[in-house]
N, C-alpha and C. Protein backbone atom coordinates (compact mmCIF):
# COMPACT_ATOMS: atom_id res chain seq x y z
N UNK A 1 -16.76 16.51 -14.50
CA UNK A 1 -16.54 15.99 -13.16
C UNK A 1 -15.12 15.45 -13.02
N UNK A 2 -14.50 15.47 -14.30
CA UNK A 2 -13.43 14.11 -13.84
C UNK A 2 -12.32 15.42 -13.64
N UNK A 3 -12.36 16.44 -14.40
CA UNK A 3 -11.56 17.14 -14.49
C UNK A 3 -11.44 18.19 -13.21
N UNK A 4 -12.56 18.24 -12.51
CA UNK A 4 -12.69 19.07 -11.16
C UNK A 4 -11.75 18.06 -10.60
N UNK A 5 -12.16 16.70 -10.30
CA UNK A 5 -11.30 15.49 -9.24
C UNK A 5 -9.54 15.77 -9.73
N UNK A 6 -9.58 15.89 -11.20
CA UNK A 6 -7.75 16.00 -11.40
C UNK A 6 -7.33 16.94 -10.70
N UNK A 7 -7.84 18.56 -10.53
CA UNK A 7 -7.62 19.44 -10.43
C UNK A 7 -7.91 19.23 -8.65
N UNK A 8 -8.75 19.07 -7.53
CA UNK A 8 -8.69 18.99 -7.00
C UNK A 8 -7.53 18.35 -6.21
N UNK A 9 -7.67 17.09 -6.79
CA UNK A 9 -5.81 15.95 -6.94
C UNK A 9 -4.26 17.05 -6.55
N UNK A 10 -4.59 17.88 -7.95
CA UNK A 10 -3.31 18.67 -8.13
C UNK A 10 -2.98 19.47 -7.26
N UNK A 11 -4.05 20.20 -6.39
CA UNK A 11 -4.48 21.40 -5.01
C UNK A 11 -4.46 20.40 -3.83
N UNK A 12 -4.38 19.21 -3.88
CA UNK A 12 -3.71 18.42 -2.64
C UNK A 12 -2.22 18.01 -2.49
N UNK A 13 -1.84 17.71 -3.65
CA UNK A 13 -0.20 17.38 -3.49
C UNK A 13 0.67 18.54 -3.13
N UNK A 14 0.28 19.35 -3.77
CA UNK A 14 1.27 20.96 -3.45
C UNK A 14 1.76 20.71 -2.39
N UNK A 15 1.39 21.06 -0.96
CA UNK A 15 1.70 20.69 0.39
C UNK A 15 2.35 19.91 0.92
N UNK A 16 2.62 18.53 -0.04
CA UNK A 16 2.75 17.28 -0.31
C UNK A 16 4.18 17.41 -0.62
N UNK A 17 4.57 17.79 -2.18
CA UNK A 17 5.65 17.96 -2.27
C UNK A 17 6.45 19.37 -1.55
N UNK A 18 5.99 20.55 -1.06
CA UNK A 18 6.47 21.13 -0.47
C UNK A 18 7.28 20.97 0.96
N UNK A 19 6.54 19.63 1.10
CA UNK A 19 6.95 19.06 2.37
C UNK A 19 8.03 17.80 2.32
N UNK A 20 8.47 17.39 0.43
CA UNK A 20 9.22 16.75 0.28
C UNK A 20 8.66 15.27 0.95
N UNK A 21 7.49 14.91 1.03
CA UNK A 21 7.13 13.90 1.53
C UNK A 21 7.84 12.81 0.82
N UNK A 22 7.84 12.33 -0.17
CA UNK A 22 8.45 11.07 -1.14
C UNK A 22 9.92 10.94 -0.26
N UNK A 23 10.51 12.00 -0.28
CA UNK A 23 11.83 11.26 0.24
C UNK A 23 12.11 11.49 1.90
N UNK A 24 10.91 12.37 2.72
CA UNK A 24 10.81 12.17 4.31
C UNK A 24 10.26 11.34 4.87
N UNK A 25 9.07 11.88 4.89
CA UNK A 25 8.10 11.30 5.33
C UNK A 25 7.91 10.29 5.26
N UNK A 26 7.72 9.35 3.62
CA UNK A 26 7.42 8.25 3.32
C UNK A 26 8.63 7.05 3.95
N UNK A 27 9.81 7.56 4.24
CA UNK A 27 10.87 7.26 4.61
C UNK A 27 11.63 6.83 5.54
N UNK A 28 11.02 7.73 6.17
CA UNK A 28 11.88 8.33 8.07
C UNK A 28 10.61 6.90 8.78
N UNK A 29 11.25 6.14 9.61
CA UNK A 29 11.28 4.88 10.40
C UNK A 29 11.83 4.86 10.91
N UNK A 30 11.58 4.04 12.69
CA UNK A 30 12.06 3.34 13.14
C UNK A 30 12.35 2.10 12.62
N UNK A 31 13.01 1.86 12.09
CA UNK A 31 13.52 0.28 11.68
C UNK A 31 15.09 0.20 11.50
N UNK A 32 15.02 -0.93 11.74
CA UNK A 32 16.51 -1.83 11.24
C UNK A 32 16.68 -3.03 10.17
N UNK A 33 17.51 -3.71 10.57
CA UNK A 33 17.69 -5.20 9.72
C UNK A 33 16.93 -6.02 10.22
N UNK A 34 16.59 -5.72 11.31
CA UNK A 34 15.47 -6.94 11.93
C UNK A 34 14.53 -6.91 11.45
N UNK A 35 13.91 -5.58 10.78
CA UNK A 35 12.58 -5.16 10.63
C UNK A 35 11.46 -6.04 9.36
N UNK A 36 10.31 -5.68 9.44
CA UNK A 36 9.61 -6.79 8.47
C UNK A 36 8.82 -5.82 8.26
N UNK A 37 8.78 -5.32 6.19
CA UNK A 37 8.13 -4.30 5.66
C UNK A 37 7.20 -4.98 4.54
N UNK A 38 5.80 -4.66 4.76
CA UNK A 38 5.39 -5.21 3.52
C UNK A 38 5.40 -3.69 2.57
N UNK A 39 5.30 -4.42 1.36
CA UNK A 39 5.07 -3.24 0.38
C UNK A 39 3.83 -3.38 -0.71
N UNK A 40 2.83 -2.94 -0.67
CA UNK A 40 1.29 -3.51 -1.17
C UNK A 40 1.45 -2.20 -2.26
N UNK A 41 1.44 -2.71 -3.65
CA UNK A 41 1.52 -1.74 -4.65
C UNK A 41 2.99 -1.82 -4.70
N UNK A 42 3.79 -2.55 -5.46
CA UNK A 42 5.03 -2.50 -5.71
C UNK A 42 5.70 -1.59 -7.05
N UNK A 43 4.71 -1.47 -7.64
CA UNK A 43 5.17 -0.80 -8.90
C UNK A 43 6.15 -1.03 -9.62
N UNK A 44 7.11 -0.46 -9.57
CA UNK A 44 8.68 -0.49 -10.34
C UNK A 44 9.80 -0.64 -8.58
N UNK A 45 8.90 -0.75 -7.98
CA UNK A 45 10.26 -1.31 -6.62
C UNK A 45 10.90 -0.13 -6.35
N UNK A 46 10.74 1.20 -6.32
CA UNK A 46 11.26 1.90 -6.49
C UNK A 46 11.59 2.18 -4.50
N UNK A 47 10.02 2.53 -3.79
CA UNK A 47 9.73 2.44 -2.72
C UNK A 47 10.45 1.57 -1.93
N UNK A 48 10.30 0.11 -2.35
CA UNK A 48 11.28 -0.88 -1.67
C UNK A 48 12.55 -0.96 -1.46
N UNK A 49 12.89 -0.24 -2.89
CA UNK A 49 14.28 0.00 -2.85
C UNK A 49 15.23 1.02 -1.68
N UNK A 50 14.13 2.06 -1.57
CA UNK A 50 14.94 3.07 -1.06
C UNK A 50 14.73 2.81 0.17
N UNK A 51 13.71 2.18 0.95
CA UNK A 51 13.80 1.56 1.98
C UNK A 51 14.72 0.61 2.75
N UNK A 52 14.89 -0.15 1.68
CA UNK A 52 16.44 -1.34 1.68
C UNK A 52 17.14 -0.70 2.01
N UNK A 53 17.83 0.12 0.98
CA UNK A 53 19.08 0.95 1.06
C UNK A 53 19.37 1.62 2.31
N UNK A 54 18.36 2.15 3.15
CA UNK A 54 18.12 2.89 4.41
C UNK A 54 18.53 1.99 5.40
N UNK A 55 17.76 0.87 5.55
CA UNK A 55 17.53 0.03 6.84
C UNK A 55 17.88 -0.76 6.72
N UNK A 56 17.78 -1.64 5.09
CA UNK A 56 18.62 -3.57 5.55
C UNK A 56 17.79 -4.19 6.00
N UNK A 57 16.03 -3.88 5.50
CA UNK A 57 15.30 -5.22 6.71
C UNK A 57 15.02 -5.60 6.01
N UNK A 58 13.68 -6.87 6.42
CA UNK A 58 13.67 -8.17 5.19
C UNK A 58 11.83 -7.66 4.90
N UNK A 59 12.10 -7.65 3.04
CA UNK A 59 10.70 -6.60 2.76
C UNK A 59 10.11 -8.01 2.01
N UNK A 60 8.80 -7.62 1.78
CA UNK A 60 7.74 -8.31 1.29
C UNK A 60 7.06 -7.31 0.17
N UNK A 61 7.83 -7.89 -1.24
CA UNK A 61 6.78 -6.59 -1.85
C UNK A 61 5.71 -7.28 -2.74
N UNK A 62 4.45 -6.57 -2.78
CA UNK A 62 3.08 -7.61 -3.54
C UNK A 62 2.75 -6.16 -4.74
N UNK A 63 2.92 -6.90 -6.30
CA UNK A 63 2.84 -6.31 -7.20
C UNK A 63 1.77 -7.67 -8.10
N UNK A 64 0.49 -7.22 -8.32
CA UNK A 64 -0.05 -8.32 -9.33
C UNK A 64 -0.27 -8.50 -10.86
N UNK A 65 0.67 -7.22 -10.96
CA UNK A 65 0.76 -7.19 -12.31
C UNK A 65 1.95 -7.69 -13.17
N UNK A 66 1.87 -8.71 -13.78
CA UNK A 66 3.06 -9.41 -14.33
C UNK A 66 4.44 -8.14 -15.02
N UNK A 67 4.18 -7.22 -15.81
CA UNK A 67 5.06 -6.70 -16.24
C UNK A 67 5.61 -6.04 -15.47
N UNK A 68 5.44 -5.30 -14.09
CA UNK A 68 5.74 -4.87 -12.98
C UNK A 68 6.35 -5.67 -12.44
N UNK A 69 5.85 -6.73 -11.81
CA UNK A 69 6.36 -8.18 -11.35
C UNK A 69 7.77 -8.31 -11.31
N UNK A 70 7.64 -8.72 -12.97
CA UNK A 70 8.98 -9.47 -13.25
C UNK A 70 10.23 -8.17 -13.37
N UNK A 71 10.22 -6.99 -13.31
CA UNK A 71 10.62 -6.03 -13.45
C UNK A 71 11.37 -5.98 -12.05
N UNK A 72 9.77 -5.71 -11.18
CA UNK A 72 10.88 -5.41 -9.56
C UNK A 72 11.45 -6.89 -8.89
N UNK A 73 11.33 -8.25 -9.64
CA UNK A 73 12.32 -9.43 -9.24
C UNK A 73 13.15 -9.16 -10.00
N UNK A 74 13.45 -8.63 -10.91
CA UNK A 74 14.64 -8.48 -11.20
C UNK A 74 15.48 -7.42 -11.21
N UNK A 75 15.11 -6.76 -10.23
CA UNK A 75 15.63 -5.56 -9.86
C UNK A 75 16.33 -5.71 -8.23
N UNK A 76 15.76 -7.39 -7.68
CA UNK A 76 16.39 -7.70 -6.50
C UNK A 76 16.26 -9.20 -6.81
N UNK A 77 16.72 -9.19 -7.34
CA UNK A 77 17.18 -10.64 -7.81
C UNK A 77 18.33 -11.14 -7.17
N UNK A 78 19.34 -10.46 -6.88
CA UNK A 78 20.33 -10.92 -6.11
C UNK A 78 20.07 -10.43 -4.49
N UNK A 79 19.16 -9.73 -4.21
CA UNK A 79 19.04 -9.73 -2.52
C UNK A 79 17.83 -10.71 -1.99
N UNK A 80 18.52 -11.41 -1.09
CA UNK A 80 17.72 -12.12 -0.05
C UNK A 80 17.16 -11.96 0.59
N UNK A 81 16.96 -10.71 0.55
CA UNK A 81 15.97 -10.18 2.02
C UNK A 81 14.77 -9.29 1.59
N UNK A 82 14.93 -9.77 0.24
CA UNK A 82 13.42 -8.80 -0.36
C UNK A 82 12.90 -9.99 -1.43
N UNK A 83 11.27 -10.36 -0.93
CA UNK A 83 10.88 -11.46 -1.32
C UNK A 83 9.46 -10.76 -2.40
N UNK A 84 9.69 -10.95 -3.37
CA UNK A 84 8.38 -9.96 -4.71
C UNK A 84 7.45 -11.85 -5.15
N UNK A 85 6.07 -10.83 -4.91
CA UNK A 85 5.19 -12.19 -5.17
C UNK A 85 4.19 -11.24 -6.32
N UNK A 86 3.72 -12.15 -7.10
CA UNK A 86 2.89 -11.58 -8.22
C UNK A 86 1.13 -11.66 -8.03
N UNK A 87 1.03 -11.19 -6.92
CA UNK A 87 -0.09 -11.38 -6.45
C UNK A 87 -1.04 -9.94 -5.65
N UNK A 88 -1.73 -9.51 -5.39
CA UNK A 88 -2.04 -8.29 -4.39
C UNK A 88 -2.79 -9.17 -3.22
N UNK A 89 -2.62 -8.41 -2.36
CA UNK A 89 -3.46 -8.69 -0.96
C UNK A 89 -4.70 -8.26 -0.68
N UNK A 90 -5.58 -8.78 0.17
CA UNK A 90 -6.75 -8.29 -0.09
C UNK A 90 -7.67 -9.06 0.97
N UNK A 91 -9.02 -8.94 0.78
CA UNK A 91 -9.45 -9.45 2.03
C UNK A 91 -10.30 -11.16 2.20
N UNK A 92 -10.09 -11.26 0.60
CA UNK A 92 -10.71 -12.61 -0.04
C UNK A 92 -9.57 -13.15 -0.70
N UNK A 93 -9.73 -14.75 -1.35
CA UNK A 93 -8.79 -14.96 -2.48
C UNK A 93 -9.54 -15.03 -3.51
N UNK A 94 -9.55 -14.20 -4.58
CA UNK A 94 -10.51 -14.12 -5.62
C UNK A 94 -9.17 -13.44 -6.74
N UNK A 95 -9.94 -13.97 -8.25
CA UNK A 95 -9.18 -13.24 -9.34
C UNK A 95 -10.13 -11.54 -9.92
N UNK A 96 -9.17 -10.66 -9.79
CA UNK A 96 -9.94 -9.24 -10.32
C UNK A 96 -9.21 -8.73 -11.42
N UNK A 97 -10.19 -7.96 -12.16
CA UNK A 97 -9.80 -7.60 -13.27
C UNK A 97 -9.05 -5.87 -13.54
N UNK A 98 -8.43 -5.97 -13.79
CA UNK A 98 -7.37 -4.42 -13.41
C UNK A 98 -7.12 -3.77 -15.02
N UNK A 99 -7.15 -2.45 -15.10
CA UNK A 99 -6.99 -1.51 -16.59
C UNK A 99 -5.49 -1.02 -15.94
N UNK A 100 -4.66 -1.10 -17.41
CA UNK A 100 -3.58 -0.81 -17.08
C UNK A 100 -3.24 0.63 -17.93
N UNK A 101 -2.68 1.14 -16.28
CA UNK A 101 -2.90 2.61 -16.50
C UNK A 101 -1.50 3.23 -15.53
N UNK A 102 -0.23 2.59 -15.95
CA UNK A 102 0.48 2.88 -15.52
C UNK A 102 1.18 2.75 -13.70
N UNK A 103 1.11 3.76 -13.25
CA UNK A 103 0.83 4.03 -11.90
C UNK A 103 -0.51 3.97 -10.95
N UNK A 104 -1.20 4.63 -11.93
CA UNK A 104 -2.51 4.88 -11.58
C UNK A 104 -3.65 3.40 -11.91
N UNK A 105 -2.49 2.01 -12.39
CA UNK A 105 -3.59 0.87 -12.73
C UNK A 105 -4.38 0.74 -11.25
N UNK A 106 -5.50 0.37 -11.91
CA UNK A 106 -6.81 0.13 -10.57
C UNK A 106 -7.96 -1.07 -11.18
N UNK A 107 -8.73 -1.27 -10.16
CA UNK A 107 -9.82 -2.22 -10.55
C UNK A 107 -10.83 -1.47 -10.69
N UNK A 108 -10.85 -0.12 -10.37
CA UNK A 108 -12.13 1.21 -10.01
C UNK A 108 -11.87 1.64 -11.08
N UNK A 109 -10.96 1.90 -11.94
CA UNK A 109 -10.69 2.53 -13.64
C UNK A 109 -11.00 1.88 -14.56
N UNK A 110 -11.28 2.40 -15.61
CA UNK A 110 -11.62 2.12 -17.25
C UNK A 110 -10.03 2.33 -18.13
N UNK A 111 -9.93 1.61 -18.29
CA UNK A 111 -8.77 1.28 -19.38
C UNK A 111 -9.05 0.21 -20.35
N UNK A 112 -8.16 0.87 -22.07
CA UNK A 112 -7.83 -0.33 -22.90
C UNK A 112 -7.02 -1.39 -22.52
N UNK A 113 -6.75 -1.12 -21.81
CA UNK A 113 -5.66 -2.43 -21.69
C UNK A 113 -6.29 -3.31 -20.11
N UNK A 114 -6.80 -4.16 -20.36
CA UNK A 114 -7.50 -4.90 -19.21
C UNK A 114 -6.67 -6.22 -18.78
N UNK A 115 -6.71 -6.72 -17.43
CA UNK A 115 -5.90 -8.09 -17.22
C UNK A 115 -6.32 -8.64 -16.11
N UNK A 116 -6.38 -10.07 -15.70
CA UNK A 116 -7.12 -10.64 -14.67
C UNK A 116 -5.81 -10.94 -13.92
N UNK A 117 -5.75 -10.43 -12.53
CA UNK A 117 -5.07 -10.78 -11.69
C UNK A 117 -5.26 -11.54 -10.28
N UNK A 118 -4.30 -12.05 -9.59
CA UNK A 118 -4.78 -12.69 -8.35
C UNK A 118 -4.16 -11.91 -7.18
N UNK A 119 -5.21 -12.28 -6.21
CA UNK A 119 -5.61 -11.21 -5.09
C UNK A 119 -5.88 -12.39 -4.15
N UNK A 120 -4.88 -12.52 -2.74
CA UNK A 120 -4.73 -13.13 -1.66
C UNK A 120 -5.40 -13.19 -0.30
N UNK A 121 -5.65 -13.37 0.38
CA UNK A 121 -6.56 -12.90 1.71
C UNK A 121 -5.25 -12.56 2.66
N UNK A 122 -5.16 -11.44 3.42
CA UNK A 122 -4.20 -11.16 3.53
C UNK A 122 -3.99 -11.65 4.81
N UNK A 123 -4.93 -12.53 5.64
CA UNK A 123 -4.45 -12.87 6.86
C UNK A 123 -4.16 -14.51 6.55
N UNK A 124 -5.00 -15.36 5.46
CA UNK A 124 -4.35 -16.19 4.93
C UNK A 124 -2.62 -16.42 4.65
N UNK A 125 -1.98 -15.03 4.08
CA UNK A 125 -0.94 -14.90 3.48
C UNK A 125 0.18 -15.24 4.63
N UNK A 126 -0.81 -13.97 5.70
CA UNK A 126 0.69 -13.99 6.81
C UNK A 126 0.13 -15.42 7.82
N UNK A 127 -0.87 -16.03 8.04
CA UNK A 127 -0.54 -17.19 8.60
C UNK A 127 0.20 -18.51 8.41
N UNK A 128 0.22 -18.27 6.53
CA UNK A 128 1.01 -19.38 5.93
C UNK A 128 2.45 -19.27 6.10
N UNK A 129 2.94 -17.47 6.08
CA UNK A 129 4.35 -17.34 6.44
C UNK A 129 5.21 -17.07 7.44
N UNK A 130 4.16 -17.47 8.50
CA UNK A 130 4.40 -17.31 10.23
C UNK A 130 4.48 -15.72 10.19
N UNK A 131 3.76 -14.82 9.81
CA UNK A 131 3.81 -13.34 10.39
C UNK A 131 3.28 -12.87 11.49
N UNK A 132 3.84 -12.65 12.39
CA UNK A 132 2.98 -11.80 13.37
C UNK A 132 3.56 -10.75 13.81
N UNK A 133 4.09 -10.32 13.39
CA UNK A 133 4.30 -8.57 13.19
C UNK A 133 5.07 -8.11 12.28
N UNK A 134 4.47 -6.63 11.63
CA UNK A 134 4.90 -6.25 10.49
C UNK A 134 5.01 -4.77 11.39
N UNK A 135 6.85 -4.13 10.85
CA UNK A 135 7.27 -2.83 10.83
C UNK A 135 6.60 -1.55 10.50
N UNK A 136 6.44 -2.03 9.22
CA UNK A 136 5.92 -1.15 8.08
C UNK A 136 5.06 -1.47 7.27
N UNK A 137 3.70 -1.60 7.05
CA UNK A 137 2.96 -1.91 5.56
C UNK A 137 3.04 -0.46 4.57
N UNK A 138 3.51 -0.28 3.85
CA UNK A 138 3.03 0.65 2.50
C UNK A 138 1.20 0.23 1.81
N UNK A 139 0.37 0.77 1.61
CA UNK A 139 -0.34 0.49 1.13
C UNK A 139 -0.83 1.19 -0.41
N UNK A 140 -0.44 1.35 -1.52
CA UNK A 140 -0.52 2.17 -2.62
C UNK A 140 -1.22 1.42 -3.60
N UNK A 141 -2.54 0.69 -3.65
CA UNK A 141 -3.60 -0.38 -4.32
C UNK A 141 -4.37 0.20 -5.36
N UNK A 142 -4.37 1.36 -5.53
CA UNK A 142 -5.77 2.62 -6.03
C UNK A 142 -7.17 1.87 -5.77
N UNK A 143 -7.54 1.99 -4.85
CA UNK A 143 -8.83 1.60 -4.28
C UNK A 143 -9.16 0.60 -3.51
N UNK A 144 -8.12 -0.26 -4.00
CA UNK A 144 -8.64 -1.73 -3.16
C UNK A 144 -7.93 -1.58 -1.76
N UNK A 145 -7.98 -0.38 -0.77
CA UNK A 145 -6.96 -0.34 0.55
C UNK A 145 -8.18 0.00 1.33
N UNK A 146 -9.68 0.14 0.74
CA UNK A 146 -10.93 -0.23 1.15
C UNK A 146 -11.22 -1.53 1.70
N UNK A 147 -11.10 -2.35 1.51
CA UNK A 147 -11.74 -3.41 1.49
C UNK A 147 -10.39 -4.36 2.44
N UNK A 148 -9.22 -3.64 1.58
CA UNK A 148 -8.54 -4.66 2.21
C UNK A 148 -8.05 -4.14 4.11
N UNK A 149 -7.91 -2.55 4.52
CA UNK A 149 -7.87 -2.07 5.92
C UNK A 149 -9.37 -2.77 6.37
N UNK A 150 -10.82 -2.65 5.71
CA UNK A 150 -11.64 -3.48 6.72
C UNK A 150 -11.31 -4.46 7.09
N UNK A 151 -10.38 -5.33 6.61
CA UNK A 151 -10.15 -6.97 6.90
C UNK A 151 -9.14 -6.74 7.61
N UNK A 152 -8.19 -6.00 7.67
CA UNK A 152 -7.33 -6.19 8.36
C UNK A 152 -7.40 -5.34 10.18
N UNK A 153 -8.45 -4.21 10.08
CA UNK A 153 -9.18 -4.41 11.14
C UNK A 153 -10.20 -5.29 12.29
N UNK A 154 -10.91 -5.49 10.81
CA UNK A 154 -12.36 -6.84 11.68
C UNK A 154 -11.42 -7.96 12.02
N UNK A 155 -10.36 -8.42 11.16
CA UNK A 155 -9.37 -9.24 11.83
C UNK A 155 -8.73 -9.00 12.88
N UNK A 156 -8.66 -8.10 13.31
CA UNK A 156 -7.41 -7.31 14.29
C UNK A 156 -5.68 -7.65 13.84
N UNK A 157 -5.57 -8.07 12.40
CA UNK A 157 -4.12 -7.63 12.12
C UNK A 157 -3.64 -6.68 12.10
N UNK A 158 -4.48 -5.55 11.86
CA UNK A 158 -3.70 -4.17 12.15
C UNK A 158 -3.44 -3.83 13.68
N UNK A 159 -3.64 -4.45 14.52
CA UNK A 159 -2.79 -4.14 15.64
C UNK A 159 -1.60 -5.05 15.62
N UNK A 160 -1.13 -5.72 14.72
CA UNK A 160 0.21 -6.09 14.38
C UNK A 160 1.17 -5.43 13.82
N UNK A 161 0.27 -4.49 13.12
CA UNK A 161 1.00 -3.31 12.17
C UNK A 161 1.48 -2.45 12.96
N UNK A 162 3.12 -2.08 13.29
CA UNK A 162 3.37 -0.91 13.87
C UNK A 162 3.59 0.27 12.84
N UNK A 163 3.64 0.17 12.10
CA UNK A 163 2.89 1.17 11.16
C UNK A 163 2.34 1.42 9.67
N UNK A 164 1.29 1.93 9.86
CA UNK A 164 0.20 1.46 8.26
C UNK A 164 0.20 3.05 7.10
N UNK A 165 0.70 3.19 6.69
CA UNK A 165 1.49 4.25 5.61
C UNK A 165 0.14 3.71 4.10
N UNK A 166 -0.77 4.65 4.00
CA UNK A 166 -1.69 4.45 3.12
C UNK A 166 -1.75 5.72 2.28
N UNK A 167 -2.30 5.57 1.29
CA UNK A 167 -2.86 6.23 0.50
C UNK A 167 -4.12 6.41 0.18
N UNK A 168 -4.97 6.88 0.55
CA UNK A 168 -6.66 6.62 -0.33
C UNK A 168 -7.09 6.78 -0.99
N UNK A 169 -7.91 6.25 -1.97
CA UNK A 169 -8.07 7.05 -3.86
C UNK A 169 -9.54 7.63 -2.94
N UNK A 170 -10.08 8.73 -4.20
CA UNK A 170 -11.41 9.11 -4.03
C UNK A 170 -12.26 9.06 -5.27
N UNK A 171 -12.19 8.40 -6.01
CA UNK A 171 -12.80 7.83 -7.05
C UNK A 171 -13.33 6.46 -7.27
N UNK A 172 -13.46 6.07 -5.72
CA UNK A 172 -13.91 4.78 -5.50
C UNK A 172 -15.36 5.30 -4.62
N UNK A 173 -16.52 4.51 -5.03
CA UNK A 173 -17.99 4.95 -4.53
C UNK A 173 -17.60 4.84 -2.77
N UNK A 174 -18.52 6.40 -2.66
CA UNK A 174 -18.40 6.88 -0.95
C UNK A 174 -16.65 6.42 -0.26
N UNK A 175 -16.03 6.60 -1.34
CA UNK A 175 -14.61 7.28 -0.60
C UNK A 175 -14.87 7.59 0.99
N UNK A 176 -15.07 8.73 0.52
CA UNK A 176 -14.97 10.13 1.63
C UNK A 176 -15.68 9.28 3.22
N UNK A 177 -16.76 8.41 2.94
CA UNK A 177 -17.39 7.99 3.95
C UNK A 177 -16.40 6.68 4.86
N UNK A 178 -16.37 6.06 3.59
CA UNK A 178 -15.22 4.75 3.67
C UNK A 178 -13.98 4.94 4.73
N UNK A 179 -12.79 6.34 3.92
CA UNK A 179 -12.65 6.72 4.50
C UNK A 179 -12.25 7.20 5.68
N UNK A 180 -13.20 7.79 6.63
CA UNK A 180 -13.64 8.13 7.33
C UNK A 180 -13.65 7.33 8.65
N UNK A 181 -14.64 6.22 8.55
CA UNK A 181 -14.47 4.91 9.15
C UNK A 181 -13.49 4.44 9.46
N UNK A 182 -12.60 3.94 8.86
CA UNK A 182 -11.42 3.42 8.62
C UNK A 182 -10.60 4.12 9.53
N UNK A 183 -10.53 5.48 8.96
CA UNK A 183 -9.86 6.05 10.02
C UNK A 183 -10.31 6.29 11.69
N UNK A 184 -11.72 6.37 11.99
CA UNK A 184 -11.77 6.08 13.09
C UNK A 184 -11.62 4.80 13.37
N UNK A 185 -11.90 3.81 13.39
CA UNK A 185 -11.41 2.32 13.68
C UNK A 185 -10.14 2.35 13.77
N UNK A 186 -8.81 3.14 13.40
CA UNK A 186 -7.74 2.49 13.61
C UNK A 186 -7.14 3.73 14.52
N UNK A 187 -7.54 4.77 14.70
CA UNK A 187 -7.55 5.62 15.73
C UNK A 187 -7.90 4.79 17.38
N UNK A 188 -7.98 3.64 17.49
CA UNK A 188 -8.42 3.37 18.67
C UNK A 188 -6.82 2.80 18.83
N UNK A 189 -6.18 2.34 17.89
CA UNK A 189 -5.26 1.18 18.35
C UNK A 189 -4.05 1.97 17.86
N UNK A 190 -4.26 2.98 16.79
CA UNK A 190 -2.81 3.44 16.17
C UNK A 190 -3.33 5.25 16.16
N UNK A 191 -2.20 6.20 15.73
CA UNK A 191 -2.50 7.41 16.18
C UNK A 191 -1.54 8.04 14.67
N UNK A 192 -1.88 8.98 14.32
CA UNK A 192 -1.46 9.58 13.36
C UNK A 192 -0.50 10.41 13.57
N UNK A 193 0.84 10.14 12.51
CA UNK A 193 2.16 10.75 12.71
C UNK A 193 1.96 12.07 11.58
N UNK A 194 1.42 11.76 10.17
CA UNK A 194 1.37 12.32 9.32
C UNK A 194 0.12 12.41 8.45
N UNK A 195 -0.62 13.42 7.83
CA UNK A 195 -1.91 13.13 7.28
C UNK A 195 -2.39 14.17 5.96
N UNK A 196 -1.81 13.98 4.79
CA UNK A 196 -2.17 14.75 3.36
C UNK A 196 -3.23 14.17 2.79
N UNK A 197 -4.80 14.29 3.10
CA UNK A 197 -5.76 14.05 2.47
C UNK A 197 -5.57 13.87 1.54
N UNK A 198 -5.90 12.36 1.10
CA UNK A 198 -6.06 11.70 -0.25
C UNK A 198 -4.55 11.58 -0.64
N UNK A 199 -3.68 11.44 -0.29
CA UNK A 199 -2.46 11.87 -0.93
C UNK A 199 -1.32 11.13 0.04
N UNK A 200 -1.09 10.85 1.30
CA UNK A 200 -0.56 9.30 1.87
C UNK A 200 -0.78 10.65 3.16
N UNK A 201 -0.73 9.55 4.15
CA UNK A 201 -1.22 9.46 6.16
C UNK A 201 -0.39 8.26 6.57
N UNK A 202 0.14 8.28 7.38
CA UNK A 202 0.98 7.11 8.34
C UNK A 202 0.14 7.02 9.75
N UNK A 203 -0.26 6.02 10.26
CA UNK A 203 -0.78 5.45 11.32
C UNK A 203 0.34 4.93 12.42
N UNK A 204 0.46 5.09 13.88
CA UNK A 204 1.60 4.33 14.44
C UNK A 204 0.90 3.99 15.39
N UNK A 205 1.03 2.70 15.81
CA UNK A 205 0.85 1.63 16.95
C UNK A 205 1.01 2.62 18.32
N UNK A 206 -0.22 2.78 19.00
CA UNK A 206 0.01 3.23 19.89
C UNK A 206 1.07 2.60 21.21
C-alpha cells in the first residue's frame, strides 16, 4: 500500500514540475513591503527567503522543530522584517509529538527519531500580535493543515487571508473526504487561482 501512495505521489508532481511551480506559481503575488506573509512549515527558510528577496514584506515564519528553528533564525538573523518562532500553529495550544523525517517530518508518520513540540492556536497567535490581515499564508504542516484550515474557517480568519497557498498530505485518515470539505467551505469566500492535487492549490479572497 505504501508503495502504490509513493508512486501515485510521483504521477502527481510531474505536471507540477513541468509547470515549474516551485519557482512560479508558489511565487508570483500581489505583494509588496507592506505585505504580511505567514509561513507555516518553515523548514530550512528556503520559501521565506525567496519571497523576501521578491517583495520586501514583513514575514512570519512558524517552524517547531528546534534544529530547523535555529537554522532558519539564523539564516535571517540580521533582517527585521522576518520574525521565526519555534512553534507550529494550529487550532488548540497543546504539545504534539512529531518523527523526524526530514521534509516529510509529520505527527501522522512513524519515525526513529521522535520529539515533542509546541503547537499554538492560531487565532490566539494573531490576536496577541494585532493581526488582522494576512497577504499570504504558506501552509506546508504534513497533515496538521486539517485541523488547523477547520479553525481557521469555523473562526472566519480565513476571510482575512487574501491568500491561502496549501498543500494536503493523503496519508492522514479520510484525507480525500477532509479534503474535500475544506475546499468547499473556502470556495464560498476565496476562489482558486491554481490546483495540483495533493501537491500545493492557492485560494484568493474573492
Amino acid at each position: 500500500m505504501l508503495n502504490f501512495l509513493c508512486s501515485a505521489q510521483k504521477r502527481r508532481v510531474i505536471p507540477w514540475f513541468k509547470a515549474r511551480g516551485d519557482e512560479t506559481l508558489r511565487l508570483n503575488y500581489n505583494l509588496d513591503e507592506n505585505s504580511i506573509v505567514f509561513d507555516l512549515g518553515g523548514f530550512e527558510g528556503k520559501w521565506a527567503s525567496d519571497i523576501f528577496n521578491k517583495y520586501a514584506c514583513r514575514i512570519f515564519v512558524f517552524e517547531p522543530v528546534p534544529e530547523y528553528f535555529y537554522q532558519i533564525r539564523k539564516r535571517f538573523q540580521k533582517n527585521q522584517k522576518v520574525s521565526v518562532f519555534n512553534f507550529g500553529l494550529d487550532k488548540e495550544n497543546r504539545t504534539a509529538k512529531l518523527s523526524l523525517l526530514g521534509n516529510g517530518t509529520s505527527m501522522f508518520k512513524r519515525g526513529v527519531r521522535q520529539i515533542d513540540v509546541k503547537l499554538v492556536k492560531a487565532a490566539d497567535f494573531m490576536d496577541e500580535q494585532g493581526i488582522d490581515r494576512i497577504d499570504l499564508m504558506k501552509i506546508n504542516i504534513e497533515g496538521g493543515e486539517y485541523d488547523l484550515l477547520d479553525h481557521l474557517i469555523s473562526g472566519r480568519l480565513s476571510s482575512k487571508i487574501s491568500n491561502i497557498q496549501a498543500q494536503f498530505h493523503d496519508f492522514v485518515p479520510n484525507a480525500r473526504a477532509r479534503m474535500k470539505k475544506i475546499q468547499e467551505e473556502l470556495s464560498k469566500t476565496h476562489y482558486l487561482t491554481y490546483q495540483y492535487e495533493f501537491v500545493w492549490e492557492n485560494w484568493r479572497r474573492k
